[in-house]
Protein backbone atom coordinates (compact mmCIF):
# COMPACT_ATOMS: atom_id res chain seq x y z
CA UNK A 1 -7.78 23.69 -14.12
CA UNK A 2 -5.17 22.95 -11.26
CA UNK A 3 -2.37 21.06 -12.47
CA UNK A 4 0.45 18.92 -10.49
CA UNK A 5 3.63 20.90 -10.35
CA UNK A 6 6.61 18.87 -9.73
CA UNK A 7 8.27 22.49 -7.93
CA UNK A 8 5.58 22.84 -5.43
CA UNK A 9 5.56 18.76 -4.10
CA UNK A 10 9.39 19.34 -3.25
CA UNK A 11 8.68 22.33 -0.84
CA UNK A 12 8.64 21.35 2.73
CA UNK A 13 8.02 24.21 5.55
CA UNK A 14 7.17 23.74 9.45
CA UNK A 15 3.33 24.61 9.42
CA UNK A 16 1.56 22.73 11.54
CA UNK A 17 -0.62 20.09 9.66
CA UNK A 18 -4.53 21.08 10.27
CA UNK A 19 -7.01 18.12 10.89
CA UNK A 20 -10.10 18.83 9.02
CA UNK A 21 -13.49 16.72 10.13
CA UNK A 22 -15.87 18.62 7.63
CA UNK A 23 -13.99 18.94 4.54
CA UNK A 24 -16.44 15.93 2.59
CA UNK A 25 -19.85 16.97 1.57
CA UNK A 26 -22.52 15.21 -0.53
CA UNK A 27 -25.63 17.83 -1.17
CA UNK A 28 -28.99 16.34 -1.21
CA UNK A 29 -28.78 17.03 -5.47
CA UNK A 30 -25.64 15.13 -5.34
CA UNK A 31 -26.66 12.07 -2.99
CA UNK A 32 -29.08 11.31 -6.20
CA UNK A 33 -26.31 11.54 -9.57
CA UNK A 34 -25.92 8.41 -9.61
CA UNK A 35 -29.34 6.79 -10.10
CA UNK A 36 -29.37 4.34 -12.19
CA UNK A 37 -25.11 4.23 -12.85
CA UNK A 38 -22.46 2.22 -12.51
CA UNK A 39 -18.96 2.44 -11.57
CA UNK A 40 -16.17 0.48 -11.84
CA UNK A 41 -12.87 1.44 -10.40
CA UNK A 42 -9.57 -0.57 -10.94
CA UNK A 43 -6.93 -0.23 -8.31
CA UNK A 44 -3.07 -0.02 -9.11
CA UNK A 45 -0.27 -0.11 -6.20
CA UNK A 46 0.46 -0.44 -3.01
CA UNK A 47 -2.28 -1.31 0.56
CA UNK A 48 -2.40 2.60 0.51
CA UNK A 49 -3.74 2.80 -3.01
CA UNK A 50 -6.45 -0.30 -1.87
CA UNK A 51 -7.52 1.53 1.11
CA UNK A 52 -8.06 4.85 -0.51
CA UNK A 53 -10.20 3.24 -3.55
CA UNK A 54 -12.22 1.84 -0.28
CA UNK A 55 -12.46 5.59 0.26
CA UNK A 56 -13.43 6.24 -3.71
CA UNK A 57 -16.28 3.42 -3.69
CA UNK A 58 -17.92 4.43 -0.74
CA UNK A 59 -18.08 8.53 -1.92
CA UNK A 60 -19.56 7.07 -5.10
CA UNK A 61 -22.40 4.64 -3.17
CA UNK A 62 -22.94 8.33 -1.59
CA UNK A 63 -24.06 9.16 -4.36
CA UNK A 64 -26.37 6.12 -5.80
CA UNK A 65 -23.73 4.99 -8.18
CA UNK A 66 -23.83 1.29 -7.72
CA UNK A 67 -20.49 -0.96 -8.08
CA UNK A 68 -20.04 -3.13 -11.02
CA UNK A 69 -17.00 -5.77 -11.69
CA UNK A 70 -17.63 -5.59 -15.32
CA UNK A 71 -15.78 -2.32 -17.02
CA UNK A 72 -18.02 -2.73 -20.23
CA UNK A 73 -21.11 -1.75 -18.23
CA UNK A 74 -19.93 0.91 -16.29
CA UNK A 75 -20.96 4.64 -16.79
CA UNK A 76 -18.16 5.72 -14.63
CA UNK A 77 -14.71 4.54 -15.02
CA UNK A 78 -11.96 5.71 -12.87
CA UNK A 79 -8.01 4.40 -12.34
CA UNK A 80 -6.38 4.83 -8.96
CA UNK A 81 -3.24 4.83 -9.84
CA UNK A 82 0.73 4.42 -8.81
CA UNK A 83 3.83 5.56 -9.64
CA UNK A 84 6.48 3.83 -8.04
CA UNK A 85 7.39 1.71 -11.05
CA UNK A 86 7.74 1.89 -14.46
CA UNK A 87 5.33 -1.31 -15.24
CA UNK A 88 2.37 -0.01 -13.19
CA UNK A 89 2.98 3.67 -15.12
CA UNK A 90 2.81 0.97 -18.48
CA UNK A 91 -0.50 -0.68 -17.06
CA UNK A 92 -2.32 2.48 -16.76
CA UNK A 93 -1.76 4.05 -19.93
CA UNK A 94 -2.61 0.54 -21.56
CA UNK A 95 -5.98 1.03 -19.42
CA UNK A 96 -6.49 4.32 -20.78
CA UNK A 97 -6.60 2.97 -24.59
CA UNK A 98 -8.71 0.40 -23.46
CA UNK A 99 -11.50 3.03 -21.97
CA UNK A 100 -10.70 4.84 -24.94
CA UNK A 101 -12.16 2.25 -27.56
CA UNK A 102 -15.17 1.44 -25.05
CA UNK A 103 -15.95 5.19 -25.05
CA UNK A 104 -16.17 5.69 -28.77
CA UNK A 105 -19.39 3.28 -28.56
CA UNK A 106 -20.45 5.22 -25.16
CA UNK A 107 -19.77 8.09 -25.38
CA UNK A 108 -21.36 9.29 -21.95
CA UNK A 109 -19.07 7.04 -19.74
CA UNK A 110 -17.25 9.38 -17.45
CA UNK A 111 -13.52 8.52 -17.29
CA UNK A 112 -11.33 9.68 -14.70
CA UNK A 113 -7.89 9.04 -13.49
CA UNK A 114 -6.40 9.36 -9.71
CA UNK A 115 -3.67 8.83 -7.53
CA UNK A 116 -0.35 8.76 -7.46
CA UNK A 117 0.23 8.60 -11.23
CA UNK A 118 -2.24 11.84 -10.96
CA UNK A 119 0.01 13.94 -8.77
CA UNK A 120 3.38 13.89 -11.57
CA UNK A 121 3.32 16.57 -13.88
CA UNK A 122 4.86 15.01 -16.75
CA UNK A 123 1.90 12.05 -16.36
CA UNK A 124 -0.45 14.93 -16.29
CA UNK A 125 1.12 16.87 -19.15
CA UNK A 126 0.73 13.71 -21.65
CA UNK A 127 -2.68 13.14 -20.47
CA UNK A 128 -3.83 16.47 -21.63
CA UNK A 129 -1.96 16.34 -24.63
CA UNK A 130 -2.97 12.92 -26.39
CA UNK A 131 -5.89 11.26 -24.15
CA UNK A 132 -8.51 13.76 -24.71
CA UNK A 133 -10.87 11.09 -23.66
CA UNK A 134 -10.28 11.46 -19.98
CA UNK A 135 -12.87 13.41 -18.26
CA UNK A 136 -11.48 13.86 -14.30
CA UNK A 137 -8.12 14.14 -13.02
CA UNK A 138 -7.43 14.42 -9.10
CA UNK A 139 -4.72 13.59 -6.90
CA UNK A 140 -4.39 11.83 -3.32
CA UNK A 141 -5.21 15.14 -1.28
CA UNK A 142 -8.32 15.76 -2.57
CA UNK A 143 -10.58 12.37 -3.07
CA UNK A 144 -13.17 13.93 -0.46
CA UNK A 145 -13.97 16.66 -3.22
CA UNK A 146 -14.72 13.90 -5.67
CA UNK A 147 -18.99 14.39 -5.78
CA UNK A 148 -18.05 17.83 -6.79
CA UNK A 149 -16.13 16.97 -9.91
CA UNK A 150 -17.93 14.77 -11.39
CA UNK A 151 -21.12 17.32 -10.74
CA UNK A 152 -19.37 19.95 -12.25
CA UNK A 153 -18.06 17.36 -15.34
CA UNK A 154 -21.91 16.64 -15.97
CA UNK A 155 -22.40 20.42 -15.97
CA UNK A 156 -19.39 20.82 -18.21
CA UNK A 157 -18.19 18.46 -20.70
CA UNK A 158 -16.13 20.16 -23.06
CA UNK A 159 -12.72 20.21 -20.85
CA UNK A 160 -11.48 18.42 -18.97
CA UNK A 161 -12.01 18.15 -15.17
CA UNK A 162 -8.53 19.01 -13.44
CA UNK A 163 -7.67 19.51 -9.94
CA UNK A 164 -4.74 18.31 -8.42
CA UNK A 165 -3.12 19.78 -5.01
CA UNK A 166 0.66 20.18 -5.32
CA UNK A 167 0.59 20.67 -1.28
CA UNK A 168 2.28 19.35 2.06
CA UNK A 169 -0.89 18.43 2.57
CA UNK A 170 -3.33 17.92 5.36
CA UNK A 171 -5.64 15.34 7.52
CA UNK A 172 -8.77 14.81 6.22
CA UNK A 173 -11.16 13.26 8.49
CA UNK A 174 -15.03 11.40 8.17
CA UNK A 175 -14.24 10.51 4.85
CA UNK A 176 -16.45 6.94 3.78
CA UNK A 177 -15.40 3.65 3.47
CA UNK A 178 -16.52 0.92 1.73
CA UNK A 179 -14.01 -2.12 3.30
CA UNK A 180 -13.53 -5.23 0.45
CA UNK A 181 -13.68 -7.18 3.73
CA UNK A 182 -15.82 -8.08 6.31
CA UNK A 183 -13.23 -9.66 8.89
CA UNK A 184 -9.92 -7.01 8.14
CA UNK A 185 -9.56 -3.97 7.57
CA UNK A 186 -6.71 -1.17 6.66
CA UNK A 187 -6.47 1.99 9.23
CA UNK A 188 -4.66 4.73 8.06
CA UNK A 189 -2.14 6.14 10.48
CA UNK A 190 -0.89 8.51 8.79
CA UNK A 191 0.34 10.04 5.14
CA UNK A 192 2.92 11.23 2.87
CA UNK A 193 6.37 10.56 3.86
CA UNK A 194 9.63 12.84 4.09
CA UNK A 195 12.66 10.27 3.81
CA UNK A 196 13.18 11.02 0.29
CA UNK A 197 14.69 8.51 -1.01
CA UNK A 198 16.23 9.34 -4.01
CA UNK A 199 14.11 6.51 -5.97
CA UNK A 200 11.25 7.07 -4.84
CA UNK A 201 8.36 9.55 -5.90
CA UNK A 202 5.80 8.90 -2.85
CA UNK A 203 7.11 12.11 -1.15
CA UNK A 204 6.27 14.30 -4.15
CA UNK A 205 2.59 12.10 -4.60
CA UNK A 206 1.86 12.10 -1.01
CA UNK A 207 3.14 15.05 0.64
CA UNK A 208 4.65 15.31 3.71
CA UNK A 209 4.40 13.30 6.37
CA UNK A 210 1.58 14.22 8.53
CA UNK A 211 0.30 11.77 11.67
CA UNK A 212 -3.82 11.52 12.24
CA UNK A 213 -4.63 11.87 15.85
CA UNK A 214 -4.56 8.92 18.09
CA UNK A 215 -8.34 9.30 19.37
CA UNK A 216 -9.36 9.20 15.23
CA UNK A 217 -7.69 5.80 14.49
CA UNK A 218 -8.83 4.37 18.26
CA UNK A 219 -12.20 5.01 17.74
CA UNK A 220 -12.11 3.80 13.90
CA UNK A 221 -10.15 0.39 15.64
CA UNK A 222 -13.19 0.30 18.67
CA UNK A 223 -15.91 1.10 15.88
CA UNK A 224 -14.32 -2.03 13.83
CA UNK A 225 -13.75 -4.79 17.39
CA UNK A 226 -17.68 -3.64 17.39
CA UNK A 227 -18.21 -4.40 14.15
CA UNK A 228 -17.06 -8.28 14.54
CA UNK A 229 -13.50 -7.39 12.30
CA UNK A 230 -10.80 -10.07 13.38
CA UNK A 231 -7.96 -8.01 12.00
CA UNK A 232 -6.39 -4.93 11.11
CA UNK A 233 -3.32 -3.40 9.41
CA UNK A 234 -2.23 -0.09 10.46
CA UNK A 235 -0.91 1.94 7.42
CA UNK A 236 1.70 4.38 6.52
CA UNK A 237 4.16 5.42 4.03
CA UNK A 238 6.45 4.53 6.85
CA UNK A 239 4.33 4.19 9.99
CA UNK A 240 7.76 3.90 11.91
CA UNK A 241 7.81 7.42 12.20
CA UNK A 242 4.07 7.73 13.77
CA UNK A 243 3.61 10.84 15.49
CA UNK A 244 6.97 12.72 15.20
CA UNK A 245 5.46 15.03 13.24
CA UNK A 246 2.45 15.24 16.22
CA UNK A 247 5.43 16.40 18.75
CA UNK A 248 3.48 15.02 21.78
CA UNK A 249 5.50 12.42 23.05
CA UNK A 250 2.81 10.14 21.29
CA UNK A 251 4.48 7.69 18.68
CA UNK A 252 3.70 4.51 17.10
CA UNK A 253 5.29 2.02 19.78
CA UNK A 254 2.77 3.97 22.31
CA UNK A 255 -0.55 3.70 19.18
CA UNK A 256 0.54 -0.11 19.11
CA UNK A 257 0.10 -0.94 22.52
CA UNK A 258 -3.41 1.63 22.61
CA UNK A 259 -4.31 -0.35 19.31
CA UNK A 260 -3.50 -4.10 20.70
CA UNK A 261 -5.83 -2.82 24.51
CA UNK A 262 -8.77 -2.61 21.87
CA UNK A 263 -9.24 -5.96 22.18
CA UNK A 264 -8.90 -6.77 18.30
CA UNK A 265 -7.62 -10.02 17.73
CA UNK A 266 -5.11 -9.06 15.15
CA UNK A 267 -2.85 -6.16 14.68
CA UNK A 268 -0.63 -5.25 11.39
CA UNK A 269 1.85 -2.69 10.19
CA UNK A 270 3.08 -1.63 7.19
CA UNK A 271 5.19 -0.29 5.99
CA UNK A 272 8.58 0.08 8.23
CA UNK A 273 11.64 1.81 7.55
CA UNK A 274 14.49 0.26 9.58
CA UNK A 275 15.78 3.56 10.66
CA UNK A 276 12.74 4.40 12.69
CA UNK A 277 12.58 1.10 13.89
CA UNK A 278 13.22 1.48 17.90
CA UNK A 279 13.33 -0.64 21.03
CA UNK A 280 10.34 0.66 22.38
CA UNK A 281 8.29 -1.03 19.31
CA UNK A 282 9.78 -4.26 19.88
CA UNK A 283 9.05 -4.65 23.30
CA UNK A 284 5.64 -3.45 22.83
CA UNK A 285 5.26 -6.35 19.80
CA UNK A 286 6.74 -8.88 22.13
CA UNK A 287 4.33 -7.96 25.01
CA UNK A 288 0.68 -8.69 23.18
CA UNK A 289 0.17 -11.54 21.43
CA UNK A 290 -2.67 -9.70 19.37
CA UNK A 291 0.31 -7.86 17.52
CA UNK A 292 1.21 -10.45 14.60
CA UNK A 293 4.35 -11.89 14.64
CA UNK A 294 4.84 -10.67 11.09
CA UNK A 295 7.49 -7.38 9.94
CA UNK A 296 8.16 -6.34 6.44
CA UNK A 297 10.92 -4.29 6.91
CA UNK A 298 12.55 -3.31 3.45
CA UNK A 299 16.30 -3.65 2.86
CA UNK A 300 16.40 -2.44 -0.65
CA UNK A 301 20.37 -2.87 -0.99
CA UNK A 302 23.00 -4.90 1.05
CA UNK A 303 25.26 -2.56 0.44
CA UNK A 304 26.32 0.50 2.67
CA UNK A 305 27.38 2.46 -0.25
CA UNK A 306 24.51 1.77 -2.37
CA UNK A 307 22.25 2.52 0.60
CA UNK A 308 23.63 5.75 0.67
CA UNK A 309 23.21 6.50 -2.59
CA UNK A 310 20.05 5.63 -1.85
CA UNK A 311 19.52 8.19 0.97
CA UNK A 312 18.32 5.54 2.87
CA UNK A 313 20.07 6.66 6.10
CA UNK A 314 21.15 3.20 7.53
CA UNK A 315 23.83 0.98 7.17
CA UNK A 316 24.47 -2.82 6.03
CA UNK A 317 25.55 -3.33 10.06
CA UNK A 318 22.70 -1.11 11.20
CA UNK A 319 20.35 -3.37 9.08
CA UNK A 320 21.32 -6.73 10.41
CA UNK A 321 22.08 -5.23 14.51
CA UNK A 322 17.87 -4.79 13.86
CA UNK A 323 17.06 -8.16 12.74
CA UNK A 324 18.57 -9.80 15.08
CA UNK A 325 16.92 -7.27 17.60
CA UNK A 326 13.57 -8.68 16.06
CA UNK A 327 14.59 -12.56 16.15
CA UNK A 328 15.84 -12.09 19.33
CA UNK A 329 12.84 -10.60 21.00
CA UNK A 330 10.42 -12.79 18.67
CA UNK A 331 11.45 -15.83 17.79
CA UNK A 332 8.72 -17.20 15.90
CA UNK A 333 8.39 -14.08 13.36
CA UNK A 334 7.82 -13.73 9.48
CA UNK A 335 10.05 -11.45 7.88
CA UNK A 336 9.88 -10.22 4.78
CA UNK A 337 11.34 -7.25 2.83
CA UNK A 338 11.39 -5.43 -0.63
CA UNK A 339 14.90 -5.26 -2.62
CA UNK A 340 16.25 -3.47 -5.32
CA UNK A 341 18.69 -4.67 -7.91
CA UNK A 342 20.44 -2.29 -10.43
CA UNK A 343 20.15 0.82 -8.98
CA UNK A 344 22.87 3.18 -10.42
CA UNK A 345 26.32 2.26 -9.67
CA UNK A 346 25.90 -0.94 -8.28
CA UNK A 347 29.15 -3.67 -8.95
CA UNK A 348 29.13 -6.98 -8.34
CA UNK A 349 30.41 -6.47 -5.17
CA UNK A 350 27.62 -4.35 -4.12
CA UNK A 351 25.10 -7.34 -5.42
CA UNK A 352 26.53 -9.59 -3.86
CA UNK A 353 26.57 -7.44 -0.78
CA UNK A 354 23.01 -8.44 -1.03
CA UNK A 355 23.33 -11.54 -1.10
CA UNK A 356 24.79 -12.06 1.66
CA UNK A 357 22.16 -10.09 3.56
CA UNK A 358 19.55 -12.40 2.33
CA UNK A 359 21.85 -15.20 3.00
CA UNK A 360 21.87 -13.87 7.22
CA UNK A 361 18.21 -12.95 7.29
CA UNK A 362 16.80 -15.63 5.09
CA UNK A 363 13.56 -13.77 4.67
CA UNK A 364 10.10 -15.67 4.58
CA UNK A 365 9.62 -13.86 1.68
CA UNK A 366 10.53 -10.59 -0.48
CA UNK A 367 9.21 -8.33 -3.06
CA UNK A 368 12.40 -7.53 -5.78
CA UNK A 369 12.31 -4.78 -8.42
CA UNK A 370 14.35 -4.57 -11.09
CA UNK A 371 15.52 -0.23 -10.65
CA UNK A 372 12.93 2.26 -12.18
CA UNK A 373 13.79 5.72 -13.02
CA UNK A 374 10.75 8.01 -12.19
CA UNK A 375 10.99 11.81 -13.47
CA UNK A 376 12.26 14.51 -10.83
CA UNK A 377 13.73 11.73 -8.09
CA UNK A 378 17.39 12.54 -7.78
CA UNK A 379 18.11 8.83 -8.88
CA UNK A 380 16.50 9.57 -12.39
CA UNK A 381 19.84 12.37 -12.80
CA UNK A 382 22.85 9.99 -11.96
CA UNK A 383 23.97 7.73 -14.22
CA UNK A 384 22.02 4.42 -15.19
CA UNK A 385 25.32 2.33 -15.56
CA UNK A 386 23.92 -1.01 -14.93
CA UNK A 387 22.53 -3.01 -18.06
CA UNK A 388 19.37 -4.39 -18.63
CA UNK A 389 20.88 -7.61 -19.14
CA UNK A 390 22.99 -7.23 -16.05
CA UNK A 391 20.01 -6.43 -13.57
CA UNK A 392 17.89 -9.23 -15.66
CA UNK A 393 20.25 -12.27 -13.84
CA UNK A 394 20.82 -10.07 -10.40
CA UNK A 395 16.95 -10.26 -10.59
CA UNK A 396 17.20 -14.40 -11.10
CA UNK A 397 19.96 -14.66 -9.11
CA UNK A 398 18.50 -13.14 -5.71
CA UNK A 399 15.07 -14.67 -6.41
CA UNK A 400 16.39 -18.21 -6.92
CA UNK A 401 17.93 -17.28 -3.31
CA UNK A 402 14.56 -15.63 -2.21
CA UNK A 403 12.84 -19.08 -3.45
CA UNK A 404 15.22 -20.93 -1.25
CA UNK A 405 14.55 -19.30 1.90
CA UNK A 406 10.76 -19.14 1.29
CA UNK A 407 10.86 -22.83 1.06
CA UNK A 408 12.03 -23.39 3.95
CA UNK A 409 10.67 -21.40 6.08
CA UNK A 410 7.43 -22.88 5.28
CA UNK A 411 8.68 -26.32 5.68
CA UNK A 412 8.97 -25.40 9.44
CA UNK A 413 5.03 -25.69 9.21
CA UNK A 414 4.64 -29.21 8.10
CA UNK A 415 3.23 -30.72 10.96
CA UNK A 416 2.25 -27.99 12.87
CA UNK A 417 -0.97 -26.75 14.06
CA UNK A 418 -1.27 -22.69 13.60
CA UNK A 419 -4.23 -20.00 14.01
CA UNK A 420 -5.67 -19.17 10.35
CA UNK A 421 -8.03 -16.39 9.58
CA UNK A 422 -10.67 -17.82 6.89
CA UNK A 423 -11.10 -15.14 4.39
CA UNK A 424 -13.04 -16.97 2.04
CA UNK A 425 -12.44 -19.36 -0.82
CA UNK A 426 -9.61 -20.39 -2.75
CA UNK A 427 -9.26 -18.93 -5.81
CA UNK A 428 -7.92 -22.04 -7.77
CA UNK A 429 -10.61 -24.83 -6.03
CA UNK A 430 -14.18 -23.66 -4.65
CA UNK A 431 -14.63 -26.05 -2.25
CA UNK A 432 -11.07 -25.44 -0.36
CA UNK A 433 -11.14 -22.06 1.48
CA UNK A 434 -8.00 -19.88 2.29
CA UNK A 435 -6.90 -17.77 4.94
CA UNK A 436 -3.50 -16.11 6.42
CA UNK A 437 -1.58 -17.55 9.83
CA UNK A 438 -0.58 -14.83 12.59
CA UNK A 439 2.55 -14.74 10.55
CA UNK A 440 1.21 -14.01 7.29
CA UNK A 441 1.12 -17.38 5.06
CA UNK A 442 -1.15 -18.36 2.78
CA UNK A 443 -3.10 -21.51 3.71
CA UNK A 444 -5.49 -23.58 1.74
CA UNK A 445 -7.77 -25.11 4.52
CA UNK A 446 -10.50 -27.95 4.25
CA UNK A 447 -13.04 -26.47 6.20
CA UNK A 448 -16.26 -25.65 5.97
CA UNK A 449 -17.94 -22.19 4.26
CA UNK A 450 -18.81 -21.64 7.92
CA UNK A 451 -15.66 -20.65 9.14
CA UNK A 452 -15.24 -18.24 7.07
CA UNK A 453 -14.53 -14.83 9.83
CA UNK A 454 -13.34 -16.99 11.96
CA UNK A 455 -9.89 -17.56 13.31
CA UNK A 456 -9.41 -21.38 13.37
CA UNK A 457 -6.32 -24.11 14.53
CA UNK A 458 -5.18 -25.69 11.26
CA UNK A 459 -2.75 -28.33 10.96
CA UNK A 460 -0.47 -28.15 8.30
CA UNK A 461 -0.43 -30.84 5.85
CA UNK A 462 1.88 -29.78 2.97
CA UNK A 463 3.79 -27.04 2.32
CA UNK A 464 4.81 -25.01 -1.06
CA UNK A 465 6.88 -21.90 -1.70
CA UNK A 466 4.08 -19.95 -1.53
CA UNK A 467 1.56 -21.85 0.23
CA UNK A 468 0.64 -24.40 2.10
CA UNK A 469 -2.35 -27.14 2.71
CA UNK A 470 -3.99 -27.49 5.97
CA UNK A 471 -6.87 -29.16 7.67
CA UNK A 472 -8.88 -27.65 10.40
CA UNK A 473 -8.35 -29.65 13.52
C-alpha cells in the first residue's frame, strides 16, 4: 500500500525530469481480463482530467473491457476525480455511496477511484477508513500502471488496491488514447505546475512542472492533421510556461508557431497564467490565422493586494497592460477568464476592485467560484473572514456583470457570417446541430448531419447569453 503524503508533494529539487517511452505494458494475460466486462468511468474537473480519462478508457479497451454509459451494468467502476473545489470533492463522495448500494447487489464490480482527489492524503485517509467498498486507488502519475492493479485486485481482494506517487513526477510517453472526438482533440504539453498559488492544490496533485518534448506533441499534432482532426487544444496546468523547465531556448511561443506549420486548421491553449504571458506569444497568435482568436486568461482578483495574497505574482496594472496587449494585437478575440470572490481578507473595496476589471475587459465570458478552502494550501491557514452570505451576493453581483458583457459580446454576431466547427447535434433539438466559432461560441446551426467534421460559414441569426442561432450559408 503506497499512500499520498501531503509532505512529499511539497518537495521540489532540480533533477532533471526523465522522459520515459516504455513505462505502459499490457501482457498477453492481461490484453484478455476484460472479456466479457464493462466499464464505466465518470469524469470530474478540469480539460486535464477529460484528457487523462481518454488515457483511462483506452488502457481499459487494452484490455477487452468494453465501454458502457450505463453505471448499473458496469463490472468496473472508476471516478477520475478533482480537487480544486469543495463541490466536486461533495460530488465524488456522493458517487461513492451510490457505487456503494449498487455493489451490495454485485458484489464483483471493481470500484476504483483516481485523480486529483486521489493524490490528498486526508481524501485518502477517509477513504480507507469508512468506504471499505473501494477496491483501487491511484493518482495522476501512475495511470499507465493501471492493467497491473486491477490484475493484482482480481488476484487479491481482501485489501484494498493502493498506490499513489507523492513525486515531482515524470513524462510518461506511448500511453493510449481513446479521443471522445473525432474532429478535436486535447494534446498535452506538459504537467504539474509550480506557481503555487496559495488556493490551489494542483501543485501538490500534479507535481511539478515538467515540459514533454517538442518532437512528442509534433508528431501526436502530424499523426492527428493525418487523421482528418480539424482542431486541437494544447494543454497545461499553465502552458504559458512551456519549456522553461526544458532549458533549451524552446518555449511555448516557439511550439505555437511549430504547432500552427502542421497544417491543422485549429489551434487552442489552455490554460494561461498572465505572468508568463509574453510578447513573443502574441505575435506568434497574430501571425497564423490557424491559432484561434480565443484566450482564457484567469484574473482571479482585481485587486493587487488580494492577488498577492494570492501569490499570484502580477498586479491589477500588470493584468490590464496585457489585455490591452491582446486587443491590441487581435482585435477580433474572445476573452474569457476564471474569478474568485471571497477569498480571505477581501473588503468591499477589494470586490469592487473587481469589478472594475470586468468593467475594462468586459470578458466574453467567465468561470466565478465562490473561495474553497482545500487542506494543506497556505490559504486554508489564514483567516476565512468573509461570510457566506457576503460572498453569496459578490457571487450575484459580478455574474449579473459577467451576464452583461456576455450579452453583448454576442450581439456583435447578429448578422454576421463566422467559421463553425460542426461537432454534432444539439443537445436540446435533434434535428439542429451545434458547433464552436474560431472564437469559441456556441452555435446552434441548421445544417445538415453531413457537416458534421466540417468547418462551415454560418450566418448568425439570433443571439443569447450563451448561444446563438445560425444558418449555414
Amino acid at each position: 500500500m503506497l499512500k499520498p503524503s501531503l509532505k512529499e508533494a511539497r518537495i521540489r529539487t532540480k533533477n532533471d525530469v526523465v522522459t520515459k517511452t516504455s513505462e505502459y505494458i499490457v501482457t498477453e494475460q492481461l490484453k484478455t481480463i476484460g472479456i466479457g466486462k464493462k466499464y464505466y468511468v465518470k469524469t470530474y474537473g478540469c480539460q486535464m482530467n477529460e484528457h487523462d480519462t481518454e488515457n483511462i478508457k483506452a488502457i481499459l479497451e487494452d484490455m477487452s473491457f468494453t465501454g458502457t454509459d450505463n453505471m448499473e451494468d458496469a463490472d468496473l467502476i472508476l471516478l477520475n476525480t478533482c480537487a480544486i473545489r469543495e463541490n466536486a470533492h461533495n460530488k465524488v463522495f456522493g458517487m461513492i455511496g451510490r457505487v456503494k448500494t449498487l455493489k451490495e447487489t454485485k458484489p464483483n464490480i471493481i470500484f476504483g477511484i483516481c485523480g486529483c482527489m486521489a493524490q490528498e492524503e486526508v481524501v485518502v485517509d477517509e477513504i480507507l477508513k469508512k468506504y471499505k467498498h473501494v477496491d483501487i486507488i491511484f493518482g495522476t502519475h501512475n495511470i499507465y500502471r493501471l492493467p497491473m492493479l486491477i490484475e493484482e485486485r482480481m488476484l487479491n481482494d481482501n485489501l484494498p488496491e493502493v498506490e499513489v506517487y507523492s513525486i515531482e513526477g515524470d513524462v510518461i510517453e506511448n500511453i493510449p488514447v481513446k479521443r471522445d472526438s473525432k474532429y478535436k482533440a486535447w494534446v498535452n504539453i506538459m504537467y504539474g505546475c509550480d506557481k503555487f498559488c496559495t488556493y490551489c492544490i494542483v501543485p501538490y496533485t500534479r507535481g511539478k512542472q515538467r515540459s514533454r518534448e517538442a518532437k512528442y506533441i509534433l508528431k501526436e499534432v502530424n499523426d492527428l492533421v493525418k487523421d482528418g482532426y480539424k482542431e486541437v487544444t494544447l494543454l497545461g496546468q499553465n502552458v504559458n510556461a512551456y519549456g522553461k523547465d526544458l532549458n533549451n531556448g524552446y518555449g511555448m511561443a516557439n511550439l505555437l508557431e511549430d504547432v500552427a506549420k502542421t497544417g491543422i486548421e485549429r489551434v487552442r491553449f489552455v490554460t494561461s497564467h498572465p505572468w508568463d504571458f509574453t510578447d513573443e506569444m502574441i505575435d506568434v497568435i497574430k501571425k497564423y490565422s490557424n491559432i484561434m482568436p480565443y484566450i482564457h486568461l484567469p484574473l482571479q482578483s482585481g485587486s493587487s493586494r488580494i492577488l498577492k495574497l494570492m501569490g499570484r505574482r502580477y498586479t491589477k496594472e500588470s493584468y490590464l497592460e496585457l489585455v490591452d496587449k491582446l486587443k491590441k494585437a487581435l482585435p477580433n478575440c474572445s476573452l474569457t477568464t476564471d474569478i474568485i470572490v471571497g477569498f480571505p481578507g477581501e473588503t468591499e473595496e477589494d470586490f469592487k476592485e473587481t469589478l472594475d476589471v470586468v468593467n475594462k475587459c468586459k470578458y466574453d465570458s467567465a468561470f466565478t467560484f465562490i473561495f474553497s478552502k482545500r487542506v494543506g494550501t497556505p490559504a486554508c491557514r489564514m483567516q476565512d473572514d468573509v461570510s457566506l452570505e457576503t460572498k453569496n451576493e459578490r457571487l450575484q453581483q459580478l455574474n449579473k456583470l459577467i451576464n452583461k458583457y456576455s450579452k453583448e459580446a454576442n450581439d456583435k454576431y447578429l448578422g454576421r457570417v463566422v467559421p463553425v466547427l460542426i461537432e454534432g447535434n444539439s443537445e436540446k433539438n435533434k434535428d439542429i446541430m451545434m458547433g464552436y466559432t474560431d472564437t469559441m461560441k456556441l452555435v446552434n446551426v441548421k445544417c445538415p448531419k453531413e457537416d458534421i467534421g466540417k468547418i462551415i460559414n454560418v450566418k448568425i441569426t439570433s443571439v443569447k447569453t450563451w448561444s446563438m442561432d445560425g444558418e449555414k450559408c
